[in-house]
Structure formats: structure tokens, C-alpha cells
Protein backbone atom coordinates (compact mmCIF):
# COMPACT_ATOMS: atom_id res chain seq x y z
CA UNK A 1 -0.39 15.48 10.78
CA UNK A 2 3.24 15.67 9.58
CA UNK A 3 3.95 13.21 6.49
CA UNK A 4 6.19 10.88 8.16
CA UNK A 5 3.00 9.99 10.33
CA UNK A 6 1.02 9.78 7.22
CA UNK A 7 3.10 7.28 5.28
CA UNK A 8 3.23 5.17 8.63
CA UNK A 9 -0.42 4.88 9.23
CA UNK A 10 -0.86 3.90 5.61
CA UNK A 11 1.65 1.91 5.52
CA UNK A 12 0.26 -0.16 8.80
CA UNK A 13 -3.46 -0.05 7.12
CA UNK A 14 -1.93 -1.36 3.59
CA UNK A 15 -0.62 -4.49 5.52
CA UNK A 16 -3.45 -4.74 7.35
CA UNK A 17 -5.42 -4.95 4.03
CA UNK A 18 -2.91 -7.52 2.20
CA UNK A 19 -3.38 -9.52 5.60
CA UNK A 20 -7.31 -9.30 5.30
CA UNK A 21 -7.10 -10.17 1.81
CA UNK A 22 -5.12 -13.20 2.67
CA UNK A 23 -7.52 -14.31 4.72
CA UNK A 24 -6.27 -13.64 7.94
CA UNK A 25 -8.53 -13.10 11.17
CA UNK A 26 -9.51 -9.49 12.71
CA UNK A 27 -7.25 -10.34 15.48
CA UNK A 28 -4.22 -10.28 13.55
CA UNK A 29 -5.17 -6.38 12.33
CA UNK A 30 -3.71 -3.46 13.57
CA UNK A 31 -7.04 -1.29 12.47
CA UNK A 32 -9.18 -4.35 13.78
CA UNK A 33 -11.49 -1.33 14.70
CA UNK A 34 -12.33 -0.96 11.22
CA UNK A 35 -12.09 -4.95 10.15
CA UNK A 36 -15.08 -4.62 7.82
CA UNK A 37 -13.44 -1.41 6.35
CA UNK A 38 -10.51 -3.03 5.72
CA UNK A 39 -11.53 -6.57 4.40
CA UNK A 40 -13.60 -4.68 1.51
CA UNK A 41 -10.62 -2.70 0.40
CA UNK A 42 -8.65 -6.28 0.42
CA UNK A 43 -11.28 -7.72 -1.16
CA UNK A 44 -11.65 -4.58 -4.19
CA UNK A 45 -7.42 -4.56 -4.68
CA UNK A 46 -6.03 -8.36 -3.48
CA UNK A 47 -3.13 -9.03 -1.35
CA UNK A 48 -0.54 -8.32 -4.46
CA UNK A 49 -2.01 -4.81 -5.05
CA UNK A 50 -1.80 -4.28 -1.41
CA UNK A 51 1.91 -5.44 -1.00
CA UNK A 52 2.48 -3.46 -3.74
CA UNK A 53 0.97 -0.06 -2.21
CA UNK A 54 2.95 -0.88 0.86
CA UNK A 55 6.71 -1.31 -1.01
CA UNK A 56 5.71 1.72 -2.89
CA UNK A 57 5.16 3.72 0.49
CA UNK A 58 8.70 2.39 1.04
CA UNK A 59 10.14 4.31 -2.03
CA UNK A 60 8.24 7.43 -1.49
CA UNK A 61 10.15 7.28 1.98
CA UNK A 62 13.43 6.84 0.10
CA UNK A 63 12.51 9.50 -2.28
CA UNK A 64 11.31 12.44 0.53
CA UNK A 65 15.09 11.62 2.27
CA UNK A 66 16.75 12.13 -1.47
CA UNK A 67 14.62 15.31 -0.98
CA UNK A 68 12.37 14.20 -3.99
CA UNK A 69 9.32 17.20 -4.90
CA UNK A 70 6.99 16.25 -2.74
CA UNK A 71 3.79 16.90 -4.25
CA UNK A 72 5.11 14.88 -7.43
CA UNK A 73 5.97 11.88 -5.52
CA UNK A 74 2.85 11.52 -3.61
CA UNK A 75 0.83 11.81 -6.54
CA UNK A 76 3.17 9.15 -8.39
CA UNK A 77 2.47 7.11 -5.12
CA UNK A 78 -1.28 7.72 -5.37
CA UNK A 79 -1.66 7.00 -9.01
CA UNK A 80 0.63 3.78 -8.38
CA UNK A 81 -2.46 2.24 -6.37
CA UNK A 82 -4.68 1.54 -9.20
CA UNK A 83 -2.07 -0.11 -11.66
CA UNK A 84 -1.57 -3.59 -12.36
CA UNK A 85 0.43 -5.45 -9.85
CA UNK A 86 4.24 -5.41 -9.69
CA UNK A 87 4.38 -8.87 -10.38
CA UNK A 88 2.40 -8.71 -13.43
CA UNK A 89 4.59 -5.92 -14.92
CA UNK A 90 7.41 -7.60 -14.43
CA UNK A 91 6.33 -10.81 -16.00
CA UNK A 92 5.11 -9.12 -19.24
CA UNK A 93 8.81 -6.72 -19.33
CA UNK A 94 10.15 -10.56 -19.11
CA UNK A 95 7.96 -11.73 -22.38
């Protein structure tokens, strides 16, 4: 699959997770095919975390166009996943 494809499907299933972590019904999932799959990955990482992964797909798009290294940015993308929320690293820079 070619990476613009990539970041697009995990972009849609990232939303679809911060929408099952919210609370929202299968209905309203685009991978309501794999609702179970889904609510347990919003349920592990929380709709912040899942927000987050999707605004960080957003500047790993920006990045690729700026003609970024690829392999570095996905990985920075990948490791990004497992930090602390956005929010929360903001707040404490703000302390």
C-alpha cells in the first residue's frame, strides 16, 4: 500500500478510537467491523492519546510534503503514541 493510504486509514481508525473512547456507539465508527477491536485500544490509550495520534498523523503529512526522511519521521510518529498526552506536556512546559 503506498503511504499516503497508510496515514489515511490510520488516521480514520485513530478517530474512530478517540470516538469509542468517548463513548460513542458502533454506528458512529468507520471500522464498526472491528468495534470490539477498536473500543479496547480506546479504552488502553483514552480519547486525548487518541486525538493526539491523529494531529500527529497530521504533521507527519506536513513533514513527507517538506520531503522530511521518511523512515525518521514515521518512527518519531510511532514512538509519539506511547507518550503522555499533548495536553499534559503542555501544562507542565506552562508550570
Amino acid at each position: 500500500a503506498d503511504l499516503d493510504g497508510v496515514i489515511e486509514a490510520l488516521t480514520a481508525y485513530y478517530r474512530d478510537v478517540a470516538r469509542a473512547a468517548s463513548g460513542l456507539p458502533d454506528e458512529a465508527l468507520a471500522f464498526r467491523h472491528h468495534a470490539a477491536r477498536v473500543r479496547a485500544r480506546g479504552e488502553a490509550i483514552g480519547a486525548s492519546q487518541s486525538a493526539d495520534a491523529v494531529l500527529g498523523l497530521r504533521e507527519l503529512e506536513d513533514l513527507l510534503r517538506a520531503n522530511a526522511n521518511k523512515d525518521l519521521a514515521i518512527a518519531d510518529w510511532l514512538f509519539s503514541i506511547g507518550r503522555e498526552p499533548m495536553a499534559l506536556r503542555a501544562r507542565r512546559r506552562t508550570r
